[in-house]
C-alpha atoms as a PDB file:
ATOM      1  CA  UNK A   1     169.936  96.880  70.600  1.00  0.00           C
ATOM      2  CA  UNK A   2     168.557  93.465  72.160  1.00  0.00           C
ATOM      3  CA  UNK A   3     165.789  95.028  73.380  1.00  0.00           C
ATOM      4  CA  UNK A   4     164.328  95.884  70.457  1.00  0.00           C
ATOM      5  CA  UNK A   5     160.725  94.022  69.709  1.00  0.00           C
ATOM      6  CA  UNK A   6     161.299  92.646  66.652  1.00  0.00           C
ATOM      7  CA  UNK A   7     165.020  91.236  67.738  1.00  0.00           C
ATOM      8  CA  UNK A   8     163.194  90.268  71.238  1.00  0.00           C
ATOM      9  CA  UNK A   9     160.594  88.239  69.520  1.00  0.00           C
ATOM     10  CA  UNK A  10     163.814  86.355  67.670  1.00  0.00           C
ATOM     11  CA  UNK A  11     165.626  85.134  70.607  1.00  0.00           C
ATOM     12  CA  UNK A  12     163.248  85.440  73.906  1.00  0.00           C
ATOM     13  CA  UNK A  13     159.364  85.941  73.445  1.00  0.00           C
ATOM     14  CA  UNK A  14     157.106  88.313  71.557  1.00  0.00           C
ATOM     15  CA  UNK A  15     156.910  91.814  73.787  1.00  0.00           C
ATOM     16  CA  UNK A  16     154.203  94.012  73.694  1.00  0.00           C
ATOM     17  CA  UNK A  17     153.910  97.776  75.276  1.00  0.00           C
ATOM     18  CA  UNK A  18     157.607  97.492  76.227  1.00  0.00           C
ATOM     19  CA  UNK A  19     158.557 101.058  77.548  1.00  0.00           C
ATOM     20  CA  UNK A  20     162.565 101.366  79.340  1.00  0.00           C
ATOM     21  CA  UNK A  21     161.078 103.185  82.425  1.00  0.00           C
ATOM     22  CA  UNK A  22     160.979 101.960  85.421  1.00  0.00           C
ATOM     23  CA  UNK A  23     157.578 101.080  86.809  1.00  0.00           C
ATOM     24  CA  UNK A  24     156.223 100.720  83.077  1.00  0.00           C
ATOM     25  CA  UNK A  25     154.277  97.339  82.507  1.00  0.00           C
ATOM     26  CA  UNK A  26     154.730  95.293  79.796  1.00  0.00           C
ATOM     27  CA  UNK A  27     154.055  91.490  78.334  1.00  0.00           C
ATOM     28  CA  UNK A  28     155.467  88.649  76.726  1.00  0.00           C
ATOM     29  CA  UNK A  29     152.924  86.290  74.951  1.00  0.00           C
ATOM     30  CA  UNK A  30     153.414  82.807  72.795  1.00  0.00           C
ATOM     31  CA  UNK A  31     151.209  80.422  72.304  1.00  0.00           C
ATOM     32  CA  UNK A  32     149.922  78.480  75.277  1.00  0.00           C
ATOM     33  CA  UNK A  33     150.893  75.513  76.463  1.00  0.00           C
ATOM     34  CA  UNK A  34     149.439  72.620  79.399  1.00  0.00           C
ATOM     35  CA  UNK A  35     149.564  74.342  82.784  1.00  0.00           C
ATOM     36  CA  UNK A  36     150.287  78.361  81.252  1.00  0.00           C
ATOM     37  CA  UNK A  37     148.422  80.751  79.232  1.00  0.00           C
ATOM     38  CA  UNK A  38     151.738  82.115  77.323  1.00  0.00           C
ATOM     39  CA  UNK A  39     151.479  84.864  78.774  1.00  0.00           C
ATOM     40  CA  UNK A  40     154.487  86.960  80.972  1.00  0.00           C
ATOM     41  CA  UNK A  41     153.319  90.050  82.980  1.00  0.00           C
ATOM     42  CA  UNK A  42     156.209  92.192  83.677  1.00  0.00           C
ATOM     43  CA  UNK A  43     157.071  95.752  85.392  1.00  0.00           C
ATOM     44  CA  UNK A  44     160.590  97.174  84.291  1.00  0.00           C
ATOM     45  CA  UNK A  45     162.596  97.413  87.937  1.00  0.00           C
ATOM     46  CA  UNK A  46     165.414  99.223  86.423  1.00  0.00           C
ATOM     47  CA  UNK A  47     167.238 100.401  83.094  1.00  0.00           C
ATOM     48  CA  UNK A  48     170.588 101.460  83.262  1.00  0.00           C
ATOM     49  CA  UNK A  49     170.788 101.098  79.335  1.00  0.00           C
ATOM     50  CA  UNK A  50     172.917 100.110  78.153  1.00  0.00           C
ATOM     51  CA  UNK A  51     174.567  98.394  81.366  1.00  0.00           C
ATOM     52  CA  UNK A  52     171.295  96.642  83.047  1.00  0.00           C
ATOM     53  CA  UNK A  53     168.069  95.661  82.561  1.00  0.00           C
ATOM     54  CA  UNK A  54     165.632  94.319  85.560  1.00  0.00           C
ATOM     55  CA  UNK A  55     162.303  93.326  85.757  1.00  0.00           C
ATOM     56  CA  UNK A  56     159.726  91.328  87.392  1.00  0.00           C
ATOM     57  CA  UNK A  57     158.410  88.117  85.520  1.00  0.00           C
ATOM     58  CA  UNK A  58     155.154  87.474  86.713  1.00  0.00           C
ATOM     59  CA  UNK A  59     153.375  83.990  85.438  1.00  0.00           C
ATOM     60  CA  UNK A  60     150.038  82.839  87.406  1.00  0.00           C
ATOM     61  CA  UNK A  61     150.848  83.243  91.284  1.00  0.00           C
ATOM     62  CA  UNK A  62     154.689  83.089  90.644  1.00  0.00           C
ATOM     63  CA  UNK A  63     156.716  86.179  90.920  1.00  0.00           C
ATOM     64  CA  UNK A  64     160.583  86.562  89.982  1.00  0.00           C
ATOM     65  CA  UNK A  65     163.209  88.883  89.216  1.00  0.00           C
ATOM     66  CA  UNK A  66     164.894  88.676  85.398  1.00  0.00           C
ATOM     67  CA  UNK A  67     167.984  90.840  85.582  1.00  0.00           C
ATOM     68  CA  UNK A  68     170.599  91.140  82.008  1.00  0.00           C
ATOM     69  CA  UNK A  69     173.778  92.609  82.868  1.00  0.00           C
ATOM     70  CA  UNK A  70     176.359  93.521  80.622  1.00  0.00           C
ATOM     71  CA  UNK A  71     179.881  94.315  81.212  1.00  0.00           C
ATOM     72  CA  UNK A  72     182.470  95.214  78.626  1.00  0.00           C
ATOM     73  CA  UNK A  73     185.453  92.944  78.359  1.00  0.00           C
ATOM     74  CA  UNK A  74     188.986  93.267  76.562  1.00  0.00           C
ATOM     75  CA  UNK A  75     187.368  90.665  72.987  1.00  0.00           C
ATOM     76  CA  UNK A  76     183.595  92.324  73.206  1.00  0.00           C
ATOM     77  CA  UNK A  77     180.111  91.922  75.921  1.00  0.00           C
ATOM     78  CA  UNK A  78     179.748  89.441  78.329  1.00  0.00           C
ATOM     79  CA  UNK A  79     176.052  89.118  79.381  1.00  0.00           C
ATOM     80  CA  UNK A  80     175.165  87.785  82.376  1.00  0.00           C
ATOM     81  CA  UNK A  81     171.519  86.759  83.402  1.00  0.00           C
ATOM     82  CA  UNK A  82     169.931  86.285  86.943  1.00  0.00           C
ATOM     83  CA  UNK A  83     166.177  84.576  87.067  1.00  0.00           C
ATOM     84  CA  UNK A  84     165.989  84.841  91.569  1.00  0.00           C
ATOM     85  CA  UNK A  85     163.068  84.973  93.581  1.00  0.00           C
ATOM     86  CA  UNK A  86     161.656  81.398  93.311  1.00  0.00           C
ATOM     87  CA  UNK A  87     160.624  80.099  96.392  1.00  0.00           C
ATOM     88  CA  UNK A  88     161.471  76.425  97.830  1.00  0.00           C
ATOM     89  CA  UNK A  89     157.928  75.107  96.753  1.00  0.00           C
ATOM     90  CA  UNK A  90     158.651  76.391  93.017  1.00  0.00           C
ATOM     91  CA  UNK A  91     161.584  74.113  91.784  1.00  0.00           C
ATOM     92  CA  UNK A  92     159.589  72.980  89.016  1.00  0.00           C
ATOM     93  CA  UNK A  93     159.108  76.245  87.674  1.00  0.00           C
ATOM     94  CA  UNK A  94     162.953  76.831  88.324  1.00  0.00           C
ATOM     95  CA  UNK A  95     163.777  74.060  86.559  1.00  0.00           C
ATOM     96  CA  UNK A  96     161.397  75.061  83.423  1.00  0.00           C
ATOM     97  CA  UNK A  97     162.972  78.617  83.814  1.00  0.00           C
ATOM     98  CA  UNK A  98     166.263  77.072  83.460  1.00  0.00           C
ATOM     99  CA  UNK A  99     165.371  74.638  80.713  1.00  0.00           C
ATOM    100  CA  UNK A 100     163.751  78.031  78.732  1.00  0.00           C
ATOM    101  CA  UNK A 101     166.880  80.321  79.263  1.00  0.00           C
ATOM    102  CA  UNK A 102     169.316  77.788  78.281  1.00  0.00           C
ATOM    103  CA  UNK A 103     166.916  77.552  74.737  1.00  0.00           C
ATOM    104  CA  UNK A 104     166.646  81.112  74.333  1.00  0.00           C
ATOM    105  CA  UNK A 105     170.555  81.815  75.158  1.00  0.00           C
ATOM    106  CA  UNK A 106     171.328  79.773  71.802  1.00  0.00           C
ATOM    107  CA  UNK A 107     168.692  81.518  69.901  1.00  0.00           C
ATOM    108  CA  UNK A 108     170.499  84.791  71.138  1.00  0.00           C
ATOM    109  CA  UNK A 109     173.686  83.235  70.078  1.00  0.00           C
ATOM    110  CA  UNK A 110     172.361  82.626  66.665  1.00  0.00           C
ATOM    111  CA  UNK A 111     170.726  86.181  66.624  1.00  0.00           C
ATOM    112  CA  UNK A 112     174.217  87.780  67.541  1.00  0.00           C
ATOM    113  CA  UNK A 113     176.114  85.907  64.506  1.00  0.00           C
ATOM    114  CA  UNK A 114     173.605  87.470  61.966  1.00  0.00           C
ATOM    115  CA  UNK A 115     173.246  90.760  63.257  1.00  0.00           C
ATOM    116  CA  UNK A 116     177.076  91.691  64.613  1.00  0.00           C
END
Protein backbone atom coordinates (compact mmCIF):
# COMPACT_ATOMS: atom_id res chain seq x y z
CA UNK A 1 0.00 0.00 0.00
CA UNK A 2 1.00 3.78 -0.83
CA UNK A 3 0.60 4.70 2.43
CA UNK A 4 3.10 2.90 3.81
CA UNK A 5 6.15 5.13 5.44
CA UNK A 6 8.86 3.84 3.85
CA UNK A 7 7.00 3.89 0.17
CA UNK A 8 5.60 7.51 1.37
CA UNK A 9 9.02 8.81 2.02
CA UNK A 10 9.85 7.51 -1.85
CA UNK A 11 7.35 9.42 -3.72
CA UNK A 12 5.76 12.31 -1.33
CA UNK A 13 7.63 13.32 1.99
CA UNK A 14 9.00 11.52 5.02
CA UNK A 15 5.77 10.75 7.52
CA UNK A 16 6.05 10.40 10.98
CA UNK A 17 3.24 9.09 13.65
CA UNK A 18 0.98 8.33 10.66
CA UNK A 19 -2.10 6.47 12.21
CA UNK A 20 -5.42 5.73 9.41
CA UNK A 21 -7.95 7.14 12.00
CA UNK A 22 -9.63 9.88 11.63
CA UNK A 23 -8.75 12.76 13.92
CA UNK A 24 -5.12 11.18 14.40
CA UNK A 25 -2.25 13.82 13.82
CA UNK A 26 0.56 13.23 11.95
CA UNK A 27 3.73 15.05 10.03
CA UNK A 28 5.63 15.28 7.04
CA UNK A 29 9.22 16.74 7.43
CA UNK A 30 12.25 17.42 4.72
CA UNK A 31 14.72 19.57 4.96
CA UNK A 32 13.92 23.26 5.10
CA UNK A 33 13.95 25.53 2.65
CA UNK A 34 13.69 29.89 2.34
CA UNK A 35 10.25 30.87 3.62
CA UNK A 36 9.25 26.99 5.34
CA UNK A 37 10.53 24.93 8.06
CA UNK A 38 9.87 21.45 6.08
CA UNK A 39 7.61 20.70 8.09
CA UNK A 40 3.61 19.48 7.21
CA UNK A 41 1.18 19.25 10.21
CA UNK A 42 -1.65 17.10 9.30
CA UNK A 43 -4.99 15.52 10.95
CA UNK A 44 -6.39 12.43 8.92
CA UNK A 45 -10.19 13.76 7.85
CA UNK A 46 -11.14 10.44 6.57
CA UNK A 47 -9.96 6.80 5.52
CA UNK A 48 -12.08 4.82 3.53
CA UNK A 49 -9.00 2.47 2.76
CA UNK A 50 -8.61 1.47 0.36
CA UNK A 51 -11.02 3.94 -1.66
CA UNK A 52 -10.02 7.51 0.03
CA UNK A 53 -7.74 9.19 1.93
CA UNK A 54 -8.32 12.98 3.34
CA UNK A 55 -6.51 15.14 5.38
CA UNK A 56 -5.68 18.55 6.37
CA UNK A 57 -2.17 19.99 5.27
CA UNK A 58 -1.32 22.53 7.57
CA UNK A 59 2.06 24.72 6.73
CA UNK A 60 2.59 28.11 8.87
CA UNK A 61 -0.93 29.98 8.86
CA UNK A 62 -2.10 28.07 5.67
CA UNK A 63 -4.65 25.39 5.98
CA UNK A 64 -5.85 22.93 3.06
CA UNK A 65 -7.52 19.85 2.32
CA UNK A 66 -5.26 16.85 0.48
CA UNK A 67 -7.79 14.27 -0.62
CA UNK A 68 -6.38 10.71 -2.86
CA UNK A 69 -9.15 8.98 -4.39
CA UNK A 70 -9.01 5.88 -6.10
CA UNK A 71 -11.42 4.27 -8.34
CA UNK A 72 -11.02 0.96 -10.09
CA UNK A 73 -11.12 1.01 -13.85
CA UNK A 74 -11.49 -1.81 -16.62
CA UNK A 75 -6.83 -1.73 -17.28
CA UNK A 76 -6.06 -1.09 -13.28
CA UNK A 77 -6.38 2.35 -10.50
CA UNK A 78 -6.91 5.65 -11.48
CA UNK A 79 -5.90 8.07 -8.65
CA UNK A 80 -7.17 11.21 -8.46
CA UNK A 81 -5.84 14.05 -6.10
CA UNK A 82 -7.61 17.28 -4.78
CA UNK A 83 -5.23 20.03 -2.85
CA UNK A 84 -8.71 22.80 -2.09
CA UNK A 85 -8.99 25.22 0.50
CA UNK A 86 -6.50 27.95 -0.58
CA UNK A 87 -7.79 31.19 -0.25
CA UNK A 88 -7.58 34.13 -3.00
CA UNK A 89 -4.55 35.78 -1.11
CA UNK A 90 -2.61 32.27 -1.28
CA UNK A 91 -1.95 31.73 -5.09
CA UNK A 92 1.59 31.54 -4.49
CA UNK A 93 1.33 28.77 -2.26
CA UNK A 94 -1.17 27.20 -4.87
CA UNK A 95 1.08 27.53 -7.38
CA UNK A 96 4.09 25.87 -5.21
CA UNK A 97 1.45 23.16 -4.26
CA UNK A 98 0.94 22.56 -7.83
CA UNK A 99 4.57 22.76 -8.87
CA UNK A 100 5.25 19.98 -5.74
CA UNK A 101 2.38 17.53 -6.76
CA UNK A 102 3.20 17.53 -10.32
CA UNK A 103 7.10 16.42 -8.92
CA UNK A 104 5.89 13.97 -6.59
CA UNK A 105 3.17 12.41 -9.17
CA UNK A 106 6.33 11.27 -11.35
CA UNK A 107 8.17 10.03 -8.40
CA UNK A 108 4.90 7.94 -7.72
CA UNK A 109 4.99 6.95 -11.28
CA UNK A 110 8.48 5.72 -10.95
CA UNK A 111 7.61 4.07 -7.51
CA UNK A 112 4.60 2.16 -9.20
CA UNK A 113 6.92 0.65 -12.14
CA UNK A 114 9.28 -0.93 -9.47
CA UNK A 115 6.94 -2.09 -7.06
CA UNK A 116 3.75 -3.43 -9.38
Amino acid sequence: TLVEPELLEQWLLPVFDLRLEAGADFTFRREPMPEWDGVVHCRLLECDEPRKLSYAWVVGDMQTVVTFTLEPTPSGTRMALVHSGFREDQKRNWGGARYGWKMMAEKLVALLGRVA
